[in-house]
PDB file of N, CA and C in Angstrom:
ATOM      1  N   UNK A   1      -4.929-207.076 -56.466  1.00  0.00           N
ATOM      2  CA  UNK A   1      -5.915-206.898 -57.494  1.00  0.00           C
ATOM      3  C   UNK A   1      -7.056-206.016 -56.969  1.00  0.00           C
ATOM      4  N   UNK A   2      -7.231-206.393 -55.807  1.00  0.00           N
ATOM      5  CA  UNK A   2      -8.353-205.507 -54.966  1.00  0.00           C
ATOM      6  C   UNK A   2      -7.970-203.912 -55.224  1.00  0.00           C
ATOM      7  N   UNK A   3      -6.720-204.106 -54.352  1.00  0.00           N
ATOM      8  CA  UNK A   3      -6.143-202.806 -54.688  1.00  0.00           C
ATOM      9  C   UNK A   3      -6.081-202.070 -56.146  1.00  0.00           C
ATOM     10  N   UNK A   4      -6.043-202.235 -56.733  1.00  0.00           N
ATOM     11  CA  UNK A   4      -5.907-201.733 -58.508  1.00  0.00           C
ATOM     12  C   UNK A   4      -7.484-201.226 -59.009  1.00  0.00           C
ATOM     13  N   UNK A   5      -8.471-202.335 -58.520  1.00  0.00           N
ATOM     14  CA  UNK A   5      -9.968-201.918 -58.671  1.00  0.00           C
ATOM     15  C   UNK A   5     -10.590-200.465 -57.609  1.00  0.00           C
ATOM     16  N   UNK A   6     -10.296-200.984 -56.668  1.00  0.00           N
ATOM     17  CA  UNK A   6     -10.564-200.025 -55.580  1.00  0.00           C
ATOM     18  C   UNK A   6      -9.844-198.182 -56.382  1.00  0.00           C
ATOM     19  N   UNK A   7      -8.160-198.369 -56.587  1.00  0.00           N
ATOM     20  CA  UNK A   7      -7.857-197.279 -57.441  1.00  0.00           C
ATOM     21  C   UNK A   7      -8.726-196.909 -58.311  1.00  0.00           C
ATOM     22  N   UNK A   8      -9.148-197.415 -59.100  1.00  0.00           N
ATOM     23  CA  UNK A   8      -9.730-197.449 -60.629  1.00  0.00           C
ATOM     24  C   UNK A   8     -10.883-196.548 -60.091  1.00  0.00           C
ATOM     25  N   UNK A   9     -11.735-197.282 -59.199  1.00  0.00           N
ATOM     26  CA  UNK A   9     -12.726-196.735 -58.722  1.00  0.00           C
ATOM     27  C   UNK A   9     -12.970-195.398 -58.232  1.00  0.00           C
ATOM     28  N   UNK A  10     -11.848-194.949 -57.250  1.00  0.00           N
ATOM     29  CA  UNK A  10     -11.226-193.766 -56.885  1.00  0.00           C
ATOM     30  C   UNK A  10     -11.380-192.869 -57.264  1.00  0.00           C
ATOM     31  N   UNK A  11     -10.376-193.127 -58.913  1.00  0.00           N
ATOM     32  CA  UNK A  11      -9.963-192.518 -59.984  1.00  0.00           C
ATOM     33  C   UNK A  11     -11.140-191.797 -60.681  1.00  0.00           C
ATOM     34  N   UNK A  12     -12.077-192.483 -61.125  1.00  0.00           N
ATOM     35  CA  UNK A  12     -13.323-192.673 -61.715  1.00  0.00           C
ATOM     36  C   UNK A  12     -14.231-191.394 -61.003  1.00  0.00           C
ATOM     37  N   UNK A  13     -14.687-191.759 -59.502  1.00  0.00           N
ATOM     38  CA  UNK A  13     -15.444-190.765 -58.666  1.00  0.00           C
ATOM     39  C   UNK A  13     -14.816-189.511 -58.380  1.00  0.00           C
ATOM     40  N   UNK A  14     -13.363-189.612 -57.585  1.00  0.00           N
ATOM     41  CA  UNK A  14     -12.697-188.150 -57.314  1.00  0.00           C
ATOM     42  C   UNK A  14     -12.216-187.945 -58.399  1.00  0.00           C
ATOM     43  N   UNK A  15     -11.467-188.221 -58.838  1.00  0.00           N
ATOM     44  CA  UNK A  15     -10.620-187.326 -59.912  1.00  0.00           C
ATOM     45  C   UNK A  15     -11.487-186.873 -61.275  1.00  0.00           C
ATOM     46  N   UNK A  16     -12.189-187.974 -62.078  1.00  0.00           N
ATOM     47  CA  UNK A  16     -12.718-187.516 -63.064  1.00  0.00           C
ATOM     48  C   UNK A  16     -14.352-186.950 -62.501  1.00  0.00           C
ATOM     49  N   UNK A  17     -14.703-187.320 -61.649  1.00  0.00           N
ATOM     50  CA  UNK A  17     -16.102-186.830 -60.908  1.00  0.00           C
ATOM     51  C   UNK A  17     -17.125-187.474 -62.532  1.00  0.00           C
ATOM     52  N   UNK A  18     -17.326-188.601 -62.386  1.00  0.00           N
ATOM     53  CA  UNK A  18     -17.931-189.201 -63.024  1.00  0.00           C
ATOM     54  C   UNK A  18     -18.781-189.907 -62.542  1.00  0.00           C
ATOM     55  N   UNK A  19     -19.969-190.504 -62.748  1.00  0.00           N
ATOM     56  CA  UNK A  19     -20.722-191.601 -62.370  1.00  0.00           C
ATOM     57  C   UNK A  19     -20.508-193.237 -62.476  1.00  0.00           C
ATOM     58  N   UNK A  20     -19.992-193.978 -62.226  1.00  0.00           N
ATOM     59  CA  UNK A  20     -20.038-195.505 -61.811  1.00  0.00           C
ATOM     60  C   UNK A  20     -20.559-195.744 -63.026  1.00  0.00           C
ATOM     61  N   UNK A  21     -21.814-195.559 -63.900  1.00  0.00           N
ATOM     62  CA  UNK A  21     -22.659-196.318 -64.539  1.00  0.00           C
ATOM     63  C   UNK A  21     -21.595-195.743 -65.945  1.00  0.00           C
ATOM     64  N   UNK A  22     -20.738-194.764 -65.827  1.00  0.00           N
ATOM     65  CA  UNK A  22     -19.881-194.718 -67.028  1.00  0.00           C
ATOM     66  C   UNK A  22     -18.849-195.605 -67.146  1.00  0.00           C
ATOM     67  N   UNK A  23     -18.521-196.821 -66.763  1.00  0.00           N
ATOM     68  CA  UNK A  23     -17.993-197.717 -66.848  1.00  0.00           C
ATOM     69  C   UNK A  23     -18.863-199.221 -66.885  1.00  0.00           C
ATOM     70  N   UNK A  24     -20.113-198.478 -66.894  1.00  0.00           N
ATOM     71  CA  UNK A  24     -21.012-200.090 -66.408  1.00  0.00           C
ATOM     72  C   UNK A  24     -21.385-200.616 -65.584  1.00  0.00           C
ATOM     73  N   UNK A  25     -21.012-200.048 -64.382  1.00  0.00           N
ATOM     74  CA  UNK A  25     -21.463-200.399 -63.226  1.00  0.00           C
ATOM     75  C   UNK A  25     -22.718-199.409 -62.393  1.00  0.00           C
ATOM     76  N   UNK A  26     -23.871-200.275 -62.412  1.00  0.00           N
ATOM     77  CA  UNK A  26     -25.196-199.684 -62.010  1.00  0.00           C
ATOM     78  C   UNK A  26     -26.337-200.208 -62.304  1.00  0.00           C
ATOM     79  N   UNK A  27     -27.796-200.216 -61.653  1.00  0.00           N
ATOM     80  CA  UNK A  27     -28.030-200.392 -61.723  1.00  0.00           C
ATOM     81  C   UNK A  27     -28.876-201.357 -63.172  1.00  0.00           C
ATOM     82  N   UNK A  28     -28.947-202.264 -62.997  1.00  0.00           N
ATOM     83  CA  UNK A  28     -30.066-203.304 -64.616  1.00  0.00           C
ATOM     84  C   UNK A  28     -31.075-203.909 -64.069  1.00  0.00           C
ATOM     85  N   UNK A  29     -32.424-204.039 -64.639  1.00  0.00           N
ATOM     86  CA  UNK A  29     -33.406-204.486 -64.814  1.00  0.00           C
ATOM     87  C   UNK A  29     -33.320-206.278 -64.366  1.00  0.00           C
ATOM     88  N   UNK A  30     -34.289-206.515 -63.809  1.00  0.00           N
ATOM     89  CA  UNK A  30     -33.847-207.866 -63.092  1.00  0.00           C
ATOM     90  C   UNK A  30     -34.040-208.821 -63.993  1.00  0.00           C
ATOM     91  N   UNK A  31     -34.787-208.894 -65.459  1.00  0.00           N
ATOM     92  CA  UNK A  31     -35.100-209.735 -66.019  1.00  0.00           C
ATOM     93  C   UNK A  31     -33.727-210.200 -67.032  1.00  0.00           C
ATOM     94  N   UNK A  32     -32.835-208.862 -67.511  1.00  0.00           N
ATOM     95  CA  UNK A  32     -31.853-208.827 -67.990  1.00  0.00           C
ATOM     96  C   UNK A  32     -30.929-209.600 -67.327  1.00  0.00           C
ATOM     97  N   UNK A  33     -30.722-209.253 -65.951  1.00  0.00           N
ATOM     98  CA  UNK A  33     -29.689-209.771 -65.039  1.00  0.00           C
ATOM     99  C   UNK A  33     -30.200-211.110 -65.235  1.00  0.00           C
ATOM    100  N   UNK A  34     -30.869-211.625 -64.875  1.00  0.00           N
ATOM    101  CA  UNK A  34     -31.515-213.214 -64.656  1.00  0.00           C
ATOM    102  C   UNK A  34     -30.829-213.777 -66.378  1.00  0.00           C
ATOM    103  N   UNK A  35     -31.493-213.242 -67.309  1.00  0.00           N
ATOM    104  CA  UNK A  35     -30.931-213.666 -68.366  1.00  0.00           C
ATOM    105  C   UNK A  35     -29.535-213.797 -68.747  1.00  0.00           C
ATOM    106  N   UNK A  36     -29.007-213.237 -68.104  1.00  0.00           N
ATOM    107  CA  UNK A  36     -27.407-213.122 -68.358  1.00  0.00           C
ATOM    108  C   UNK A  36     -27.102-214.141 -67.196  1.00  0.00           C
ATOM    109  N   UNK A  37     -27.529-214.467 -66.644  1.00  0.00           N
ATOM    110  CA  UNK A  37     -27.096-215.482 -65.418  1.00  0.00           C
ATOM    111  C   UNK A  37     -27.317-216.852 -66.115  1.00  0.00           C
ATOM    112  N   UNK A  38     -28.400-216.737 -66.726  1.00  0.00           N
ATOM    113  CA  UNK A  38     -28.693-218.316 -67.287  1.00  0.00           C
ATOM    114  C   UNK A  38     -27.258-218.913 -68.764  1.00  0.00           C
ATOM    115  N   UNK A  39     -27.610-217.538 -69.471  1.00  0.00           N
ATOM    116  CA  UNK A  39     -26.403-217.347 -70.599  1.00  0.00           C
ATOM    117  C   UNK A  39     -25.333-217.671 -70.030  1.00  0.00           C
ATOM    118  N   UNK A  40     -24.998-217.818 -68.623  1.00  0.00           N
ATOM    119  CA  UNK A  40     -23.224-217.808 -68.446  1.00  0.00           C
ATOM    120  C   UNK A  40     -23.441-219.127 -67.911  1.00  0.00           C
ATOM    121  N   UNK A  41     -24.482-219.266 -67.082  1.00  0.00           N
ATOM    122  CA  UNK A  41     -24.361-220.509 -66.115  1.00  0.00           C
ATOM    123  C   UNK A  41     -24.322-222.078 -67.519  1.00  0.00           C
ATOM    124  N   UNK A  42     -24.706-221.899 -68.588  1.00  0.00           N
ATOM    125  CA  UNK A  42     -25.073-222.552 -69.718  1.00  0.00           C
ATOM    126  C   UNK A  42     -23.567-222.808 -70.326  1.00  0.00           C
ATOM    127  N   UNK A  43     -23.118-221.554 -70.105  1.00  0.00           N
ATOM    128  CA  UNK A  43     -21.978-221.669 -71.009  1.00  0.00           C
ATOM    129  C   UNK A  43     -20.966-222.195 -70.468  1.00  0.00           C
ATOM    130  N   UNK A  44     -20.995-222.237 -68.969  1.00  0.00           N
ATOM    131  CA  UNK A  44     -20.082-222.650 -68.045  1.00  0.00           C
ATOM    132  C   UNK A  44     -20.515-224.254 -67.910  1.00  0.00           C
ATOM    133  N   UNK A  45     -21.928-224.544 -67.615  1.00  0.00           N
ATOM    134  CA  UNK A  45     -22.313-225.581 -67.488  1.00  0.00           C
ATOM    135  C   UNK A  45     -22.156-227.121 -68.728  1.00  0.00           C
ATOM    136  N   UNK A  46     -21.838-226.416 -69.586  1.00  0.00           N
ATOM    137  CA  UNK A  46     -21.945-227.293 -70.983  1.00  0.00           C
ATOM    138  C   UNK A  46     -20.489-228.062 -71.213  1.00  0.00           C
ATOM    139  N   UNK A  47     -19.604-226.960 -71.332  1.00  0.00           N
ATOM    140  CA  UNK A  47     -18.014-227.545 -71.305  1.00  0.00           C
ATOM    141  C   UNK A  47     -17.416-228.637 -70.586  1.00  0.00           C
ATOM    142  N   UNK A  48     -18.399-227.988 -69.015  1.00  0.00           N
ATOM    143  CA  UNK A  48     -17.319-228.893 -68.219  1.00  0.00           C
ATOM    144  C   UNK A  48     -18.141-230.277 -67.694  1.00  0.00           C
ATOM    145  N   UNK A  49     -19.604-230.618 -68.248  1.00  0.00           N
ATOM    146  CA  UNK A  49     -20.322-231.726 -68.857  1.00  0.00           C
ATOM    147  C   UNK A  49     -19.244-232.813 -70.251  1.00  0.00           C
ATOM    148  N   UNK A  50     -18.882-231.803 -71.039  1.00  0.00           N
ATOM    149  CA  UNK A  50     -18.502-232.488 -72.468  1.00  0.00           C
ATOM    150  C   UNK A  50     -16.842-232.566 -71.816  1.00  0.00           C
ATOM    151  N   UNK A  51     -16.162-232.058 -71.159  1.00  0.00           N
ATOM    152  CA  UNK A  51     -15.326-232.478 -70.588  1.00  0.00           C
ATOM    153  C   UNK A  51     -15.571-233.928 -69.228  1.00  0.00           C
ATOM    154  N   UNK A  52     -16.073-234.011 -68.674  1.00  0.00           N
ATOM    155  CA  UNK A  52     -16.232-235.171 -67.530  1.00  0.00           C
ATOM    156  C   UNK A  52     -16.731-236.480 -68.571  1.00  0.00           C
ATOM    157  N   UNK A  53     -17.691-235.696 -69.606  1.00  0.00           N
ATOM    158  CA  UNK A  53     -18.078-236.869 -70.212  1.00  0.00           C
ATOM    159  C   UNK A  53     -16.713-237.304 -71.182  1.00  0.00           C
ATOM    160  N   UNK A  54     -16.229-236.935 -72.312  1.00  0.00           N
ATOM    161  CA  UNK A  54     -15.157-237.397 -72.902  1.00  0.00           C
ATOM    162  C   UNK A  54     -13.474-237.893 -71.940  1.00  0.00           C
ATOM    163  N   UNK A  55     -13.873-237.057 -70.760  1.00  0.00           N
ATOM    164  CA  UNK A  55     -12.567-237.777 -69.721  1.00  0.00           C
ATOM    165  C   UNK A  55     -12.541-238.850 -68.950  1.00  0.00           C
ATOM    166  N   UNK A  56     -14.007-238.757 -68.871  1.00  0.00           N
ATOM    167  CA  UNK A  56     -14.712-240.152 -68.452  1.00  0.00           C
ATOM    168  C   UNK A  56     -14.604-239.677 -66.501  1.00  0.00           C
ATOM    169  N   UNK A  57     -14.553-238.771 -66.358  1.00  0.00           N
ATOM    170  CA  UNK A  57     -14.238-237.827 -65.210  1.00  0.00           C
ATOM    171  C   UNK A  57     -15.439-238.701 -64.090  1.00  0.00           C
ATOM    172  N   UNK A  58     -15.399-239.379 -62.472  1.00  0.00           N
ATOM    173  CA  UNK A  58     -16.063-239.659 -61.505  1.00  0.00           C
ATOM    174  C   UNK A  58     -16.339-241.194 -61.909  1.00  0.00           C
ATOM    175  N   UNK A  59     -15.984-241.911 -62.843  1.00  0.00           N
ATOM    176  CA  UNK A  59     -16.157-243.501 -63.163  1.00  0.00           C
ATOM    177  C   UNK A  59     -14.902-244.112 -62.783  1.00  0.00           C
ATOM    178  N   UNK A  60     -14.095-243.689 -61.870  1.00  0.00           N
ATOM    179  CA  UNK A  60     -12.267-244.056 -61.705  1.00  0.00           C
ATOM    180  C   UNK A  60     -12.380-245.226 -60.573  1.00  0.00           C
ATOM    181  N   UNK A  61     -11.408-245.608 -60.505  1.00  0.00           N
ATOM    182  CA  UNK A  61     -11.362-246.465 -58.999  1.00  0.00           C
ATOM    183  C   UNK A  61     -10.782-244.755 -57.792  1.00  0.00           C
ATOM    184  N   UNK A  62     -10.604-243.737 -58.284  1.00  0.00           N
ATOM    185  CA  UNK A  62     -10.404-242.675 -57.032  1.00  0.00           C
ATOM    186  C   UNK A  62     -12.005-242.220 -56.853  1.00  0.00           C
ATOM    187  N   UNK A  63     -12.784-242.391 -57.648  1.00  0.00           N
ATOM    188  CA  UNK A  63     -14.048-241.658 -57.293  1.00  0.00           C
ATOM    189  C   UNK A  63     -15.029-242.620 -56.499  1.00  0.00           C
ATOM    190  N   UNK A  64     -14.364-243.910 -56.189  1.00  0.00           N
ATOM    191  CA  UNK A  64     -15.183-244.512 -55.928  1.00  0.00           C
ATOM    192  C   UNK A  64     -15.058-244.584 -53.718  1.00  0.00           C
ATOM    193  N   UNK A  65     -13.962-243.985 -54.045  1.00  0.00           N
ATOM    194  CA  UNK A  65     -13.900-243.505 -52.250  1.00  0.00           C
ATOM    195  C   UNK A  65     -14.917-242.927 -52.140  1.00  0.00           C
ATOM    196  N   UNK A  66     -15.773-241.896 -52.584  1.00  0.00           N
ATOM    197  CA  UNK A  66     -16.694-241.177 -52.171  1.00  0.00           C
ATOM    198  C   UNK A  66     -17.599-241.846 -52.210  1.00  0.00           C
ATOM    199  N   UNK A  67     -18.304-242.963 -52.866  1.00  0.00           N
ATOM    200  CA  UNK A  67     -19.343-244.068 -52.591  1.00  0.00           C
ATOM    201  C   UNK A  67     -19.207-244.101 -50.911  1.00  0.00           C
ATOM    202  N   UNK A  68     -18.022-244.308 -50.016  1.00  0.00           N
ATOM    203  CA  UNK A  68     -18.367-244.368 -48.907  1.00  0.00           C
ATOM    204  C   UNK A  68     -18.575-243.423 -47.896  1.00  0.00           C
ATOM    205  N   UNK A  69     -18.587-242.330 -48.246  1.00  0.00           N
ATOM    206  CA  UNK A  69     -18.818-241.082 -47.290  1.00  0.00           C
ATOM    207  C   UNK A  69     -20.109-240.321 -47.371  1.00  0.00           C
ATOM    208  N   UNK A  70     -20.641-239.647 -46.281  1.00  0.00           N
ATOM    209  CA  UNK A  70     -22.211-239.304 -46.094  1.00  0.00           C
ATOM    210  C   UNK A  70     -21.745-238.585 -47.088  1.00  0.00           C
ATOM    211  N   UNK A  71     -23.200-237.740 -47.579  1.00  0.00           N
ATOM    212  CA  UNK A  71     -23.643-236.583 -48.710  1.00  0.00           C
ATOM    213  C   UNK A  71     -22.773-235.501 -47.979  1.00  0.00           C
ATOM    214  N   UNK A  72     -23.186-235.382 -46.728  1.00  0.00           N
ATOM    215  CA  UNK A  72     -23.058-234.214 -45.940  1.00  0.00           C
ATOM    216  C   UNK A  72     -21.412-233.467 -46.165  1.00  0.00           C
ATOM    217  N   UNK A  73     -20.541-234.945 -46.399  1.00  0.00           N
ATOM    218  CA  UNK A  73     -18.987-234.886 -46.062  1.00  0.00           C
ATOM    219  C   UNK A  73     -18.842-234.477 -47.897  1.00  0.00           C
ATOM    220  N   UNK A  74     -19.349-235.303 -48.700  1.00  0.00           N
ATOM    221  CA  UNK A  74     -18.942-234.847 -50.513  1.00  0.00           C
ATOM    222  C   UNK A  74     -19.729-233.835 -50.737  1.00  0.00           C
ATOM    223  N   UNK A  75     -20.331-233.246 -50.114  1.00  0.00           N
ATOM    224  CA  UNK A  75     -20.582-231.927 -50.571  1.00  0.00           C
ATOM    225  C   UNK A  75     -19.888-230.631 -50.530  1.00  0.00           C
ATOM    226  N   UNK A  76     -19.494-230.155 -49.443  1.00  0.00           N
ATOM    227  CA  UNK A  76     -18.590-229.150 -49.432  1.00  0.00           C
ATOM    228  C   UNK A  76     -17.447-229.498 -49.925  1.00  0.00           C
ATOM    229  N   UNK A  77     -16.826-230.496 -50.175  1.00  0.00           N
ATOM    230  CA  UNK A  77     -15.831-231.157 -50.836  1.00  0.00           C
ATOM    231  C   UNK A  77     -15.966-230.666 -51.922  1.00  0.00           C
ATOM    232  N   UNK A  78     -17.195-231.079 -52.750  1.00  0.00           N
ATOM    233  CA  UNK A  78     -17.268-230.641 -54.392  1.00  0.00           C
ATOM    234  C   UNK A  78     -17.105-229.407 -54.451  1.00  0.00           C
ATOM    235  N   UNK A  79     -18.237-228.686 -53.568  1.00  0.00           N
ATOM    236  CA  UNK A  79     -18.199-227.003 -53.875  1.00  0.00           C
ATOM    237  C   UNK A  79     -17.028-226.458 -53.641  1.00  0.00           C
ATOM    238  N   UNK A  80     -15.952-227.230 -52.366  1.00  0.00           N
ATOM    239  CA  UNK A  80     -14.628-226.790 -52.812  1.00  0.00           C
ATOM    240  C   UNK A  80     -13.882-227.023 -54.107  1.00  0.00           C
ATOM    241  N   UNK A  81     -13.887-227.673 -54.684  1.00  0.00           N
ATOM    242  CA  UNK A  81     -13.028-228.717 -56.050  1.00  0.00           C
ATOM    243  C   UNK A  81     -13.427-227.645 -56.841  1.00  0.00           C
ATOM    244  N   UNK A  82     -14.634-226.876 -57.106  1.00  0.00           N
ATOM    245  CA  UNK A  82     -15.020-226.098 -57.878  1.00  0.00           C
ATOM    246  C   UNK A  82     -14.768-224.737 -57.723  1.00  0.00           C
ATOM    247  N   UNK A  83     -13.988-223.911 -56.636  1.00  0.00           N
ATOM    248  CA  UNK A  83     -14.263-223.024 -56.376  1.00  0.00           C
ATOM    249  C   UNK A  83     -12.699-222.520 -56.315  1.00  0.00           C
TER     250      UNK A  83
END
């Protein structure tokens, strides 16, 4: 996949001798960016709330192993599960 973007990219600079920002890529205004970060993080954040809540998702007898392990150990754990 890397490979195919990297082409694209290629393609884009040598061959058509175009600028990056003719596809969208370039510089934006930081307030925009920030806003679009909140818009996704919201949209991402909401689903998978109304999912845990209607699945009843971390109330199990499996979630309750993690009651016994430091923060230190369920943390990178989660950020793995998520990633």
């Amino acid at each position: 996949m890397f490979l195919a973007a990297e082409m694209l990219i290629w393609l884009i600079r040598c061959w058509e001798r175009l600028p990056l920002r003719s596809i969208g890529i370039g510089k934006s205004p930081v307030g925009k960016s920030l806003a679009w970060g909140l818009v996704i993080a919201i949209t991402c954040i909401v689903p998978a709330a109304l999912i845990a809540k209607v699945t009843g998702y971390g109330h199990g007898a499996g979630s309750q192993a993690f009651a016994k392990l430091p923060i230190w150990v369920v943390f990178p754990i989660c950020l793995d599960t998520f990633s």
